[in-house]
N, C-alpha and C. Protein backbone atom coordinates (compact mmCIF):
# COMPACT_ATOMS: atom_id res chain seq x y z
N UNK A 1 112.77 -4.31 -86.77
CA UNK A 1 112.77 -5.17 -87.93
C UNK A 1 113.94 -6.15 -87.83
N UNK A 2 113.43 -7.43 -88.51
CA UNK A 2 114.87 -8.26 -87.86
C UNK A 2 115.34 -8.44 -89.52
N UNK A 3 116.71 -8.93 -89.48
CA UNK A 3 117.22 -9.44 -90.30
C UNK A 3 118.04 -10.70 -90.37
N UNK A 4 118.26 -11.05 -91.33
CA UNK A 4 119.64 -12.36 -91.57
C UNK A 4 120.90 -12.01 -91.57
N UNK A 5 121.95 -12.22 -90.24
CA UNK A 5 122.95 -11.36 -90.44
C UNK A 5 123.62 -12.83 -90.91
N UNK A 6 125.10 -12.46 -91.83
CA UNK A 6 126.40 -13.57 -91.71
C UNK A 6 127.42 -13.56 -90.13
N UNK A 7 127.78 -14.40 -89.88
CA UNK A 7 127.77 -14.34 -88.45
C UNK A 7 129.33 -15.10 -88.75
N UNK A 8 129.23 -16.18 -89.52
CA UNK A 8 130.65 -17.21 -89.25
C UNK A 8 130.46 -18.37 -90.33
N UNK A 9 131.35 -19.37 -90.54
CA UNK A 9 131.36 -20.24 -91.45
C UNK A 9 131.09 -21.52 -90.85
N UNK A 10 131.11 -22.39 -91.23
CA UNK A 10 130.60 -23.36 -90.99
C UNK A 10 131.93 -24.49 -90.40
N UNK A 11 132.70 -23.88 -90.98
CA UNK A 11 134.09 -24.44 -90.48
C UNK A 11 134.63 -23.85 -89.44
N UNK A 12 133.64 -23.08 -88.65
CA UNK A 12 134.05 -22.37 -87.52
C UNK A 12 133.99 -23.28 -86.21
N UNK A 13 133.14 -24.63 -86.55
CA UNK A 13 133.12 -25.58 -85.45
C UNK A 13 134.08 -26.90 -85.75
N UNK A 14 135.61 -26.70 -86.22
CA UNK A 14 136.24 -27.72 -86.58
C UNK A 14 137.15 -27.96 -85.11
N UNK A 15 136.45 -29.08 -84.51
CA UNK A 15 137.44 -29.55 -83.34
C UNK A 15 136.56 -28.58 -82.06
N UNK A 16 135.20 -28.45 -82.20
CA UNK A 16 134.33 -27.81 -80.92
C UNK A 16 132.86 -28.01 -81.45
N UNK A 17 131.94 -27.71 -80.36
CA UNK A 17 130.61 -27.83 -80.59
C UNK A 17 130.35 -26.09 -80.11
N UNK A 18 130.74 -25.18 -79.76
CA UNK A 18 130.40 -24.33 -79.09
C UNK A 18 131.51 -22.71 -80.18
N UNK A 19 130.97 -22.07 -80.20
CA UNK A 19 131.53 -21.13 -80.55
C UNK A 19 130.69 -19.73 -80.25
N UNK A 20 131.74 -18.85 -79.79
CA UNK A 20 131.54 -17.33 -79.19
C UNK A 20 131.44 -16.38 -80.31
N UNK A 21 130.42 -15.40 -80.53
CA UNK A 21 129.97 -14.70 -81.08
C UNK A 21 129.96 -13.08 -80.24
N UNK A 22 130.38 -11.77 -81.13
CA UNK A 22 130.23 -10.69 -80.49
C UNK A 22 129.49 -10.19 -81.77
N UNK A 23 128.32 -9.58 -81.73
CA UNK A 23 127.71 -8.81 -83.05
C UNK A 23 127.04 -7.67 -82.38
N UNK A 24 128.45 -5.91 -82.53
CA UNK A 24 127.81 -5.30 -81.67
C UNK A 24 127.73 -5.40 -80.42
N UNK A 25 127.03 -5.21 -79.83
CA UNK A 25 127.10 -5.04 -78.23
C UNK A 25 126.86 -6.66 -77.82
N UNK A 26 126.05 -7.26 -78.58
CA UNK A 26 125.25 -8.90 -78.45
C UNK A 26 126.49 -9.19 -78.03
N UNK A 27 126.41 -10.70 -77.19
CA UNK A 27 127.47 -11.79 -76.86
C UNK A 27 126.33 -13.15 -76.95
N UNK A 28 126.85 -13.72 -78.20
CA UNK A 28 126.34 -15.19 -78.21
C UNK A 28 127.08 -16.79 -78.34
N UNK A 29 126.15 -17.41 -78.16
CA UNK A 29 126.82 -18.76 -78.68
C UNK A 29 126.44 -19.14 -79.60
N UNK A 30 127.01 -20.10 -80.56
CA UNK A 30 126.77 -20.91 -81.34
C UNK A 30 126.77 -22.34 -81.15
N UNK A 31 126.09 -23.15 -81.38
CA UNK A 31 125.70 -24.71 -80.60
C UNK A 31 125.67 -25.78 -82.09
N UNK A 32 126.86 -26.23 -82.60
CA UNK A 32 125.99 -27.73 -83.19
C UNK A 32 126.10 -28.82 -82.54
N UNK A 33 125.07 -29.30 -82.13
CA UNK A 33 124.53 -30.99 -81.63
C UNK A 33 123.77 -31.44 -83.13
N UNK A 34 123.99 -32.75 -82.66
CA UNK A 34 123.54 -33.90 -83.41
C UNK A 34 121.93 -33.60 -83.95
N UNK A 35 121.19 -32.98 -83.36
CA UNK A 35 119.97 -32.40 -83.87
C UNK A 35 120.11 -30.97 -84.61
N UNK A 36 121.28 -30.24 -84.55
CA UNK A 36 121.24 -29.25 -85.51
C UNK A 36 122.28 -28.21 -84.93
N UNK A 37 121.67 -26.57 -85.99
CA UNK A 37 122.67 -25.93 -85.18
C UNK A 37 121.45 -24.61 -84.53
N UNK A 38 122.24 -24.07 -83.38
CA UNK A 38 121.47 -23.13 -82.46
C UNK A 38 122.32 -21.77 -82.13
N UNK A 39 121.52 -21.10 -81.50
CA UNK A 39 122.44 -19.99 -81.10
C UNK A 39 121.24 -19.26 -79.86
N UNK A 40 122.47 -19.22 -78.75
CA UNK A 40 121.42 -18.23 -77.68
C UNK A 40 122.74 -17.20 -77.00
N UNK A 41 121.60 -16.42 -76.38
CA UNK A 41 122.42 -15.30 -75.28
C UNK A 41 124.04 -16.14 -74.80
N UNK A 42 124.81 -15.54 -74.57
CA UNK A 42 126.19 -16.32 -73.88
C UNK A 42 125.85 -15.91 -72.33
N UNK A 43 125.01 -15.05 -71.85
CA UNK A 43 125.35 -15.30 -70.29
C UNK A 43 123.88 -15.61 -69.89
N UNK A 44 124.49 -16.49 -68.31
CA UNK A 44 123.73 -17.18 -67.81
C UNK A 44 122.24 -16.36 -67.50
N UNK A 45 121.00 -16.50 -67.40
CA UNK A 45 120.32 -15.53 -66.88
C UNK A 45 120.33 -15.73 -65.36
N UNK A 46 120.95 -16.14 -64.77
CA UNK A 46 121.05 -16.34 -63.04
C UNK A 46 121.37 -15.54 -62.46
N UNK A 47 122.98 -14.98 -62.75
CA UNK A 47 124.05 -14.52 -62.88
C UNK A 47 125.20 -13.93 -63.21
N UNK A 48 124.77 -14.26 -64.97
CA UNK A 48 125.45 -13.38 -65.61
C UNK A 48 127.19 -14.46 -66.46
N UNK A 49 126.81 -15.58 -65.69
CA UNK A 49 128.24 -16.61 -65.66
C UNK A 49 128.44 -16.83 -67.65
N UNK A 50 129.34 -16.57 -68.03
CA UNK A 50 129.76 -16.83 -69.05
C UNK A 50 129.63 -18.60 -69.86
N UNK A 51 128.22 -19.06 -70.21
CA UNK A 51 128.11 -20.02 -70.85
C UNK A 51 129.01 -20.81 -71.71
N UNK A 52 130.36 -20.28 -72.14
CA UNK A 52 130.96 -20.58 -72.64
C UNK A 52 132.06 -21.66 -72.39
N UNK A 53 131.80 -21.23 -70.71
CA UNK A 53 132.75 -21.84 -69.84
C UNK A 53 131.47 -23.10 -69.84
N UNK A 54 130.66 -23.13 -70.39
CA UNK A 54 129.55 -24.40 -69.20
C UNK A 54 129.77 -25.71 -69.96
N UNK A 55 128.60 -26.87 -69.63
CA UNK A 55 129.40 -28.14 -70.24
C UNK A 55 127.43 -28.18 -71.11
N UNK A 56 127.97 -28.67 -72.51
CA UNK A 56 127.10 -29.25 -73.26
C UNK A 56 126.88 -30.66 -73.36
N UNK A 57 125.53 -31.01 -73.17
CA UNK A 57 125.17 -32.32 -73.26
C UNK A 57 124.19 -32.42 -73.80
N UNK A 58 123.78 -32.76 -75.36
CA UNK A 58 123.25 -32.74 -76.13
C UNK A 58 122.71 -31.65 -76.44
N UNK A 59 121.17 -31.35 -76.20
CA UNK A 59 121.31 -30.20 -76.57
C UNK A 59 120.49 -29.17 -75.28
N UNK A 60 121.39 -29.46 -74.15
CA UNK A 60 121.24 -28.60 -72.99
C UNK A 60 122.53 -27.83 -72.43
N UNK A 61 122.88 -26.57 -72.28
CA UNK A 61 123.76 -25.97 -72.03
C UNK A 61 123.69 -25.56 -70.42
N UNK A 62 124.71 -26.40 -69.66
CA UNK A 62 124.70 -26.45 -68.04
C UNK A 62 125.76 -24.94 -67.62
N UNK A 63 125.45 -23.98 -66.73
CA UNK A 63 126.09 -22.73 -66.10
C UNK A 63 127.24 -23.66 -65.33
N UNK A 64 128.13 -22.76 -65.90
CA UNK A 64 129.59 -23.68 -64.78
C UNK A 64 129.89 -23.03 -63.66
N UNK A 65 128.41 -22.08 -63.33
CA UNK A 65 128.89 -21.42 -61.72
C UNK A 65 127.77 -22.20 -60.99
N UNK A 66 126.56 -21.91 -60.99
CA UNK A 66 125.48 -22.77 -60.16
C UNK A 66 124.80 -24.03 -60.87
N UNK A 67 125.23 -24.39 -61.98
CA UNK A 67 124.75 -25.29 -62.63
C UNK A 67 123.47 -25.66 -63.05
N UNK A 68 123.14 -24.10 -63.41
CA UNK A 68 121.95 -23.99 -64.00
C UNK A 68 121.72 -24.80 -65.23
N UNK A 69 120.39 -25.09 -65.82
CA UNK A 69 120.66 -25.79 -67.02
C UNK A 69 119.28 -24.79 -68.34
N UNK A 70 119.98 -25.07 -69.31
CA UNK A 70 118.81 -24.50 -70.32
C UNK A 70 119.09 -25.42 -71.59
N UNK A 71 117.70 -25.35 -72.28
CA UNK A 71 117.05 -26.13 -73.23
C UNK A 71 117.88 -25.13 -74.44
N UNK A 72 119.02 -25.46 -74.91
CA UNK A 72 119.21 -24.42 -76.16
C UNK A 72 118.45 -24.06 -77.36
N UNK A 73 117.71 -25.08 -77.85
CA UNK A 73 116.58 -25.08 -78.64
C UNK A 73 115.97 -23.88 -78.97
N UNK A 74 115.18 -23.97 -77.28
CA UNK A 74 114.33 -22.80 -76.99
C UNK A 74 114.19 -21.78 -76.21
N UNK A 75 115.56 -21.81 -75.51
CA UNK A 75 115.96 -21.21 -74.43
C UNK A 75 115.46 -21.35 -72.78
N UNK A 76 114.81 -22.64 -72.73
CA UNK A 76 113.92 -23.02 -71.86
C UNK A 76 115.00 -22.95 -70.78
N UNK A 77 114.41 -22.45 -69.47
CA UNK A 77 115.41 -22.49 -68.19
C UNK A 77 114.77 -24.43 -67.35
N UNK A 78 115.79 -25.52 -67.39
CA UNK A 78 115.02 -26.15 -67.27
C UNK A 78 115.70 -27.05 -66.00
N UNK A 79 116.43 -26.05 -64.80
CA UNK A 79 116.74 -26.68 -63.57
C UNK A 79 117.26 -25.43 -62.76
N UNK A 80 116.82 -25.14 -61.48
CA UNK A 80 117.09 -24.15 -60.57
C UNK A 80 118.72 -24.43 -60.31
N UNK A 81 119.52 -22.88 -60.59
CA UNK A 81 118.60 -21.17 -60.14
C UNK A 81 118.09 -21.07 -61.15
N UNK A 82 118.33 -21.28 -62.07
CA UNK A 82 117.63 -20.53 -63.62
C UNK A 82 116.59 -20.84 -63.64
N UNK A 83 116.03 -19.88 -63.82
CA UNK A 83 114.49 -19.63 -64.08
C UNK A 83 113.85 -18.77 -65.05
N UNK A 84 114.54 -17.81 -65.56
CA UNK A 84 114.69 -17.05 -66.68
C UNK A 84 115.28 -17.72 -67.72
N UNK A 85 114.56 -17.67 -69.34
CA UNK A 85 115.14 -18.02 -70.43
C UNK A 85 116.01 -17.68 -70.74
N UNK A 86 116.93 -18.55 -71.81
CA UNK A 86 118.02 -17.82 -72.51
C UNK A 86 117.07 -16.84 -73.49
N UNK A 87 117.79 -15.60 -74.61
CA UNK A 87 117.20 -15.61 -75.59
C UNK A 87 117.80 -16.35 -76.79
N UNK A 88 117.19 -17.07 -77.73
CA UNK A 88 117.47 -17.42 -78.54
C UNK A 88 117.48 -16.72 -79.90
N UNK A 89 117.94 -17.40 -81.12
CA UNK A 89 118.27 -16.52 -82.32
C UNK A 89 117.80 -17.61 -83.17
N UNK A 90 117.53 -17.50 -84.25
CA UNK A 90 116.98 -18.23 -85.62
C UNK A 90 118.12 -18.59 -86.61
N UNK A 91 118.48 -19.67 -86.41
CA UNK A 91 119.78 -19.66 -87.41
C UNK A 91 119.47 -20.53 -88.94
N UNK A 92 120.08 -19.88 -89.88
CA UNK A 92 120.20 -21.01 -91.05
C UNK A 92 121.70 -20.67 -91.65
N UNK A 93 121.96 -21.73 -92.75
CA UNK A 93 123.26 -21.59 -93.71
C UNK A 93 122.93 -21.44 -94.87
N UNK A 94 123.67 -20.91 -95.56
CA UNK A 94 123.52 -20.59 -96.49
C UNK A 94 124.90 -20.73 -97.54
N UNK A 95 125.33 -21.85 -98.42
CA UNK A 95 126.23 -22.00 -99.07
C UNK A 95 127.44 -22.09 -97.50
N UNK A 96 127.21 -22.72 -96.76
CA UNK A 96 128.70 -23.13 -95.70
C UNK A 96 128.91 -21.34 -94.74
N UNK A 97 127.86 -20.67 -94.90
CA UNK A 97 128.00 -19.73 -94.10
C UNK A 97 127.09 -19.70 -93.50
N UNK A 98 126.83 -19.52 -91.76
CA UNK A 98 125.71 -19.03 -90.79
C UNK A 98 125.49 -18.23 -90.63
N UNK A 99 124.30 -18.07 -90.87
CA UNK A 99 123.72 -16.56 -90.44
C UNK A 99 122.45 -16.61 -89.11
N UNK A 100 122.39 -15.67 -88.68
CA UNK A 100 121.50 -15.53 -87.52
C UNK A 100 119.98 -14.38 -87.70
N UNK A 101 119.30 -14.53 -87.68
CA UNK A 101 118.16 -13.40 -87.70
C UNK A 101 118.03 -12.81 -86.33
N UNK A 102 118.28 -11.59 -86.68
CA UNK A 102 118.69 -10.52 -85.44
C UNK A 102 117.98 -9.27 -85.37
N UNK A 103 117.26 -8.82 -84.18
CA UNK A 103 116.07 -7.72 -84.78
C UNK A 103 117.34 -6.35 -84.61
């Protein structure tokens, strides 16, 4: 069963687009671009490379070890090695707080 967890505030992206999430065992990101806000797995599915380290460009998140690339959106793997999706998470706010739907 999934739920709406609170995850972080909204002022958690003051001076970044990217923010690290631990909920439990999970390791995620948090993504606002100009089209919204997102959240997927933090490691690469290639490798395992810590996304956090990678470079965002709009709303594609590049691996800063093989330079894999994924669609954050949808977790689309959308340039070799990656070939495996991220997983993604369902985010909304609620009064300046994010929450994530998490099974």
């Amino acid at each position: 069963m999934s739920e709406w967890r609170p995850v972080a505030e909204l002022s958690a992206f003051a001076g970044t687009n990217m923010v690290p999430l631990r909920i439990g065992e999970l390791r995620l990101l948090l993504y606002k671009t100009s089209s919204g806000l997102y959240a997927t797995a933090r490691r690469c599915t290639h490798q395992a490379a810590d996304l956090m380290r990678g470079y965002l460009d709009g709303d594609v998140i590049e691996c800063p070890v093989h330079q894999g690339r994924f669609d954050i959106r949808t977790g689309k793997a959308l340039s070799a090695p990656a070939c495996e999706p991220l997983v993604t998470y369902e985010v909304r706010i609620v009064a300046e707080r994010i929450e994530l739907k998490i099974s």
